[in-house]
Protein backbone atom coordinates (compact mmCIF):
# COMPACT_ATOMS: atom_id res chain seq x y z
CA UNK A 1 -0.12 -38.03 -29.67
CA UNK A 2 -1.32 -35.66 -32.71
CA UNK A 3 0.93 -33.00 -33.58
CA UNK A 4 -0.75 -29.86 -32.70
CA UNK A 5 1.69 -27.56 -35.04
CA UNK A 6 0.64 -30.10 -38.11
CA UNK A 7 -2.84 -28.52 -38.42
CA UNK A 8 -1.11 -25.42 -39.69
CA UNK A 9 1.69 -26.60 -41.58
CA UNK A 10 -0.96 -28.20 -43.57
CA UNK A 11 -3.15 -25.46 -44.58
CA UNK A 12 0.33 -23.16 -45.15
CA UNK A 13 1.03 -26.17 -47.77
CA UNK A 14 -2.36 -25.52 -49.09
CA UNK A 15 -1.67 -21.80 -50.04
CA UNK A 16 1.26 -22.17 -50.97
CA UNK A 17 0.09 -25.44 -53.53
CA UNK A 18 -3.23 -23.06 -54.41
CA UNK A 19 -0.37 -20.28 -55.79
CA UNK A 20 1.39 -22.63 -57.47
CA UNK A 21 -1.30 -24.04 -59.53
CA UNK A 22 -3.00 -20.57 -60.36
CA UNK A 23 0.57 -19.19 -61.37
CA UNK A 24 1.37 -21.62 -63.49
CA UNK A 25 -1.85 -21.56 -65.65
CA UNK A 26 -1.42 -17.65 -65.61
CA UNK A 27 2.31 -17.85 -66.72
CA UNK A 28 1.04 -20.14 -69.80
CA UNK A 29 -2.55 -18.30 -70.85
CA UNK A 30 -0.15 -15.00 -71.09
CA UNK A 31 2.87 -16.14 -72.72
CA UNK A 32 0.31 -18.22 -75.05
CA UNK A 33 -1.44 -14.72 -75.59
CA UNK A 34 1.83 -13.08 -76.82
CA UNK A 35 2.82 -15.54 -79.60
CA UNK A 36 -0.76 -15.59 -81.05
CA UNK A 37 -0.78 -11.39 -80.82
CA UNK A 38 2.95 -10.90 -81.82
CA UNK A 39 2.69 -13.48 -84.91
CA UNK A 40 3.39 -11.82 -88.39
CA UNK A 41 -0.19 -11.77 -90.04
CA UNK A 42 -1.59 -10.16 -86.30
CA UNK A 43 -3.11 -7.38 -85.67
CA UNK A 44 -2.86 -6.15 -81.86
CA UNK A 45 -4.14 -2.46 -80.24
CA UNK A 46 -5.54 -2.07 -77.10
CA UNK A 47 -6.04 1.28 -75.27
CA UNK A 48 -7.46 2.07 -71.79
CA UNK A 49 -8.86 5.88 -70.61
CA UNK A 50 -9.20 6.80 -67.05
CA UNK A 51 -12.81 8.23 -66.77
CA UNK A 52 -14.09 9.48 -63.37
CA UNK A 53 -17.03 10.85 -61.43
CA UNK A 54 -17.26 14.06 -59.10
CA UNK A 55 -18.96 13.09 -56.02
CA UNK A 56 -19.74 16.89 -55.14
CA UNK A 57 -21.14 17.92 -58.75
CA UNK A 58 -24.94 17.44 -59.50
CA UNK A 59 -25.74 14.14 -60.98
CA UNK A 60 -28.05 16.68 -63.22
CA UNK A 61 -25.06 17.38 -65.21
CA UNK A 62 -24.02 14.49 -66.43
CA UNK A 63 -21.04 16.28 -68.82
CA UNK A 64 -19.70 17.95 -65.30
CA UNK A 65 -20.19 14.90 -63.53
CA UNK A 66 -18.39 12.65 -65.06
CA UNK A 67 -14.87 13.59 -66.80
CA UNK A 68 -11.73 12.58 -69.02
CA UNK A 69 -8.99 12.83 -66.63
CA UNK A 70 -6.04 12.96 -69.28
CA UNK A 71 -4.63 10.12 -68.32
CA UNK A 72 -4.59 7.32 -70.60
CA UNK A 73 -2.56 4.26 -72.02
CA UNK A 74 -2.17 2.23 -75.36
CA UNK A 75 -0.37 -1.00 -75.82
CA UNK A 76 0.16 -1.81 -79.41
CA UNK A 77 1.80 -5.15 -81.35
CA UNK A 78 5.26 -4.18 -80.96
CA UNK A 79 5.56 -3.64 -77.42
CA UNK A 80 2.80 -6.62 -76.17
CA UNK A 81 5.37 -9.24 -75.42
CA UNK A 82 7.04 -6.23 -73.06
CA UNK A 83 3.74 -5.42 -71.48
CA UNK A 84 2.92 -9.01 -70.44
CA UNK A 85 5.86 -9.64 -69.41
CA UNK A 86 5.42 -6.65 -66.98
CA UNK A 87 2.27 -8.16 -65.62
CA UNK A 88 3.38 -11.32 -65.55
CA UNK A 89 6.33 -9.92 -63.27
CA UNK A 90 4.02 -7.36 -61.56
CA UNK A 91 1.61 -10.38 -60.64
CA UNK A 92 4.26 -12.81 -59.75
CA UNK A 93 5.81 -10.44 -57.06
CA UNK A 94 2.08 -9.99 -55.71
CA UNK A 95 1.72 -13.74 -55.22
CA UNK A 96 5.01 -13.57 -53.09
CA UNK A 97 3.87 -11.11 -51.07
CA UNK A 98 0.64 -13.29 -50.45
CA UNK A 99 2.56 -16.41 -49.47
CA UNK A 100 5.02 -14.36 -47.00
CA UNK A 101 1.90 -13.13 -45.56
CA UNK A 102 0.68 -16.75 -45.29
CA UNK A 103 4.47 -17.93 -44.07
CA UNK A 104 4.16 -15.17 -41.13
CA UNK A 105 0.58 -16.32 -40.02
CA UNK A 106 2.14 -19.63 -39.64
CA UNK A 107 5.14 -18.55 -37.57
CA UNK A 108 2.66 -16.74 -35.20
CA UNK A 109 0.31 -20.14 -35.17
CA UNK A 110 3.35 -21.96 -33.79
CA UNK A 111 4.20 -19.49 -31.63
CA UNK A 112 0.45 -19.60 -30.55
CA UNK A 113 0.84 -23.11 -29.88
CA UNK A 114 3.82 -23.25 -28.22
CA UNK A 115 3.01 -20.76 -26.14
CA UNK A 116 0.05 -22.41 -25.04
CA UNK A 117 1.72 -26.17 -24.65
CA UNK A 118 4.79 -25.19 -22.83
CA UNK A 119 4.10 -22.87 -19.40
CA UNK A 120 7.93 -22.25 -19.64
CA UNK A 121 7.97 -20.70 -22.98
CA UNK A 122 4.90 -18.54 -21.71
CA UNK A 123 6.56 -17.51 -18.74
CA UNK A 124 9.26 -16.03 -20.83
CA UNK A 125 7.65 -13.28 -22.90
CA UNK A 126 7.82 -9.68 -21.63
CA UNK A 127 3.90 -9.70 -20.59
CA UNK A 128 2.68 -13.51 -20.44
CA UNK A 129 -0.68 -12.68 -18.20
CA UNK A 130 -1.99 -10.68 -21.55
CA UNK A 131 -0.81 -12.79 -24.11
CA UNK A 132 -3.39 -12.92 -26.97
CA UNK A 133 -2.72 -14.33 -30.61
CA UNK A 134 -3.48 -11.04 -32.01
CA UNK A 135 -0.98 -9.45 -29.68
CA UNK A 136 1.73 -11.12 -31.96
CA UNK A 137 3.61 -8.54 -34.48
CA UNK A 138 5.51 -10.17 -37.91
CA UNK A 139 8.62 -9.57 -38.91
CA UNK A 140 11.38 -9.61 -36.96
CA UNK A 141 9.33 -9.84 -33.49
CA UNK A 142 7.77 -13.20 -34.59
CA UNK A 143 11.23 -14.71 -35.96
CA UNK A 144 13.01 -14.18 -32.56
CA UNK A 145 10.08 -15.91 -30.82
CA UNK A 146 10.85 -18.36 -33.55
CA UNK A 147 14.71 -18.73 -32.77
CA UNK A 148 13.72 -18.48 -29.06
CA UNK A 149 11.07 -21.46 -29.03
CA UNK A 150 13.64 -23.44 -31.58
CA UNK A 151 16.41 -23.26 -29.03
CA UNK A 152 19.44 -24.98 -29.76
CA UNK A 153 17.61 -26.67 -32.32
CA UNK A 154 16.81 -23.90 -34.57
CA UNK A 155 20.89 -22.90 -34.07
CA UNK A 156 21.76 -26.02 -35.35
CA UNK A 157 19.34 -26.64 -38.12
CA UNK A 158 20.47 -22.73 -39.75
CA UNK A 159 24.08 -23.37 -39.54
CA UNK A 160 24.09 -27.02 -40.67
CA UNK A 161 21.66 -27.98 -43.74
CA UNK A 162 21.66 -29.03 -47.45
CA UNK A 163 20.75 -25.60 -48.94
CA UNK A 164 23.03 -23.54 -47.13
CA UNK A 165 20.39 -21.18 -46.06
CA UNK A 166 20.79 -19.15 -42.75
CA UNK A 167 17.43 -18.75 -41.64
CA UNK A 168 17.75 -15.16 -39.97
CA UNK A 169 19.26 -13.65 -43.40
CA UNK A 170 16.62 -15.96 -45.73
CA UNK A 171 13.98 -14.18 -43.85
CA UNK A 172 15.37 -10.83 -43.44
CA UNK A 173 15.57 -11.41 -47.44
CA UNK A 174 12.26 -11.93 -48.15
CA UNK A 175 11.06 -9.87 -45.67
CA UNK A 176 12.50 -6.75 -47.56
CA UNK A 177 11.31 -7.65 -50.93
CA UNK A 178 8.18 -8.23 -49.59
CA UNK A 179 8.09 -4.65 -48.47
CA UNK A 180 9.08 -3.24 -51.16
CA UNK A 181 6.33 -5.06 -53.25
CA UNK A 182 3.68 -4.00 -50.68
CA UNK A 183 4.61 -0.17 -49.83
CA UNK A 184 6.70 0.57 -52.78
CA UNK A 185 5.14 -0.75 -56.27
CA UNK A 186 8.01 -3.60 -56.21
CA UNK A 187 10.97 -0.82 -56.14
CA UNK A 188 13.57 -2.13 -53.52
CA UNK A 189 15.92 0.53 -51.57
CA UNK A 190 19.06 -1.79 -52.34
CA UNK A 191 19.95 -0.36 -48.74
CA UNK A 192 17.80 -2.66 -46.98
CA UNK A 193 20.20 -5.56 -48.43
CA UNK A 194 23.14 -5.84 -46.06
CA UNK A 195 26.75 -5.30 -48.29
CA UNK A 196 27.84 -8.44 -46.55
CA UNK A 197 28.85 -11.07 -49.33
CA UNK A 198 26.50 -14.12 -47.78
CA UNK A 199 23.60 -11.72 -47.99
CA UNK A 200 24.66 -10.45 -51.56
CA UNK A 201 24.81 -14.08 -52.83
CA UNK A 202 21.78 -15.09 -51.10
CA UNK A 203 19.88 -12.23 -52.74
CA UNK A 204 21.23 -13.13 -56.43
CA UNK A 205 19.99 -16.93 -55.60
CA UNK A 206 16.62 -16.05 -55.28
CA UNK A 207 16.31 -12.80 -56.86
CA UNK A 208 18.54 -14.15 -60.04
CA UNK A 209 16.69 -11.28 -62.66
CA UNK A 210 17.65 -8.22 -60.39
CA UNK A 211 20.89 -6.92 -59.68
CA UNK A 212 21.94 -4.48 -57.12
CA UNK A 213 23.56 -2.21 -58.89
CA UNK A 214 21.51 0.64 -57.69
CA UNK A 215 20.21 3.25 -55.25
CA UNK A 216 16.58 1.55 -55.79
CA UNK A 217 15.45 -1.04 -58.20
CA UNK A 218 12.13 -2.49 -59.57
CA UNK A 219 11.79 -6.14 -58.96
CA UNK A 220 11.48 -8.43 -61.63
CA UNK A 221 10.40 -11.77 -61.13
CA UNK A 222 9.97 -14.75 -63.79
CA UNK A 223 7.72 -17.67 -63.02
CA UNK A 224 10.65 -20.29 -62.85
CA UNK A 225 11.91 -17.84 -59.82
CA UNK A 226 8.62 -17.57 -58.25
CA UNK A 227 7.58 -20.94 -58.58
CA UNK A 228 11.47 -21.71 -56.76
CA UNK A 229 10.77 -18.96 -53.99
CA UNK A 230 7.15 -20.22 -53.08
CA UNK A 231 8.91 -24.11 -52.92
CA UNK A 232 11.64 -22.36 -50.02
CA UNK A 233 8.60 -20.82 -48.55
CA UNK A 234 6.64 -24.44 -48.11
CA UNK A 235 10.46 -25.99 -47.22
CA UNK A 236 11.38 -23.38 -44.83
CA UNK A 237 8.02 -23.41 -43.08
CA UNK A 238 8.49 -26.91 -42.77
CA UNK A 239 12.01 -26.89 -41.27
CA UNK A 240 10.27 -24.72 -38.13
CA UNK A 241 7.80 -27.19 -37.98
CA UNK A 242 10.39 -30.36 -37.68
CA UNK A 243 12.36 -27.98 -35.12
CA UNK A 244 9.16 -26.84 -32.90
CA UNK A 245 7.96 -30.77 -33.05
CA UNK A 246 11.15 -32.37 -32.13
CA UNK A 247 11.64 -29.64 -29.39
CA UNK A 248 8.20 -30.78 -27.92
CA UNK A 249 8.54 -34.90 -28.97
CA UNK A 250 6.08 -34.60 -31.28
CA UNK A 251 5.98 -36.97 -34.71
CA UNK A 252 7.28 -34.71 -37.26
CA UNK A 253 7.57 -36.57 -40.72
CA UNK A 254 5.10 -36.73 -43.47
């Protein structure tokens, strides 16, 4: 019988292999850039001014219309190496947030299926007669569907596997840097990060540049790490995949 759950593994693996490819070739065109720019007989300047229009002044005057705001920024030889790296990191953290958006639309597939395979499962949500896919929230609402549908399964497979990885804490983990990268230009409240030493070594393993040492800090991301994190993504997507197909005797290995 076809796997119904391996449609969307698949095409998780695809984003996640799309990410990989394009990060890679940006990590080396940049870091290329910087030792041709930062060599000894180079010459580097490049400057950007914010210049804006006023919607409510007459296009008649084009000097009132459109206006120097101030605001402006230079990046010279010295500091270019810096500044990539910046992007680089800045980018990096964006294509994280892309593939936990991808790894949540995938929880909520199997959830969709699942709830539409097994009439028990349906039966046990809070409102099963208006169940819709789009009903389904992310975050933690869509992993304790997860852990629900996984049953003993899921229990088993956190506690007991080759990375050590509790799946509740990996995902509250990436769930909060993901927020912070979306809603807060990458700065983390170090708050969000439970004190409790698993989660503190967990957080060091796949945050290795960042220490929480602080009240809030910016992310910074590498591409080694991000290439690692989007590789946990694919494997940890694929672990609720193995769980949801053996739950339902479906063939799960590829």
């Amino acid at each position: 019988m076809t796997n119904p759950y391996k449609l969307h593994l698949v095409r998780f693996f695809e984003t996640i292999t799309d990410f990989k490819h394009t990060s890679n070739r940006l990590n080396k065109v940049l870091l290329k850039d910087v030792d041709r720019y930062t060599a000894e007989e180079a010459k580097y300047f490049s400057g950007t001014a914010l210049v804006i229009n006023d919607w409510t002044e007459s296009t008649n005057d084009e000097g009132r219309w459109k206006f120097h705001t101030g605001v402006q920024k230079t990046t010279l030889k010295e500091n270019y190496a810096n500044e990539i790296n910046k992007v680089l990191s800045r980018e990096f953290g964006l294509i994280f947030a892309q593939c936990y958006e991808a790894f949540e639309t995938l929880l909520k597939d199997f959830i969709d299926v699942k709830i539409h395979s097994d009439e028990d499962f349906k039966n046990s949500l809070r409102d099963p007669l208006n169940y819709s896919r789009k009903s389904l929230r992310g975050g933690d609402c869509i992993f304790d569907l997860i852990k629900k549908g996984g049953g003993k399964r899921f229990k088993k497979y956190s506690s007991e596997n080759n990375k050590n990885f509790k799946f509740k804490e990996a995902f509250k983990i990436f769930s909060e840097i993901r927020h912070a990268i979306t809603h807060s230009q990458g700065k983390l409240d170090t708050s969000k990060i439970p004190k409790d030493n698993y989660y503190q070594k967990l957080f060091k393993h796949f945050m290795p540049m960042n220490v929480l040492a602080d009240e809030t800090i910016q992310l910074k991301f590498e591409y080694k790490t991000l290439d690692r994190l989007l590789t946990y993504f694919a494997e940890f997507g694929y672990q609720i995949f193995k769980i949801f197909s053996e739950e339902d005797n479906y063939e799960w290995k590829i």
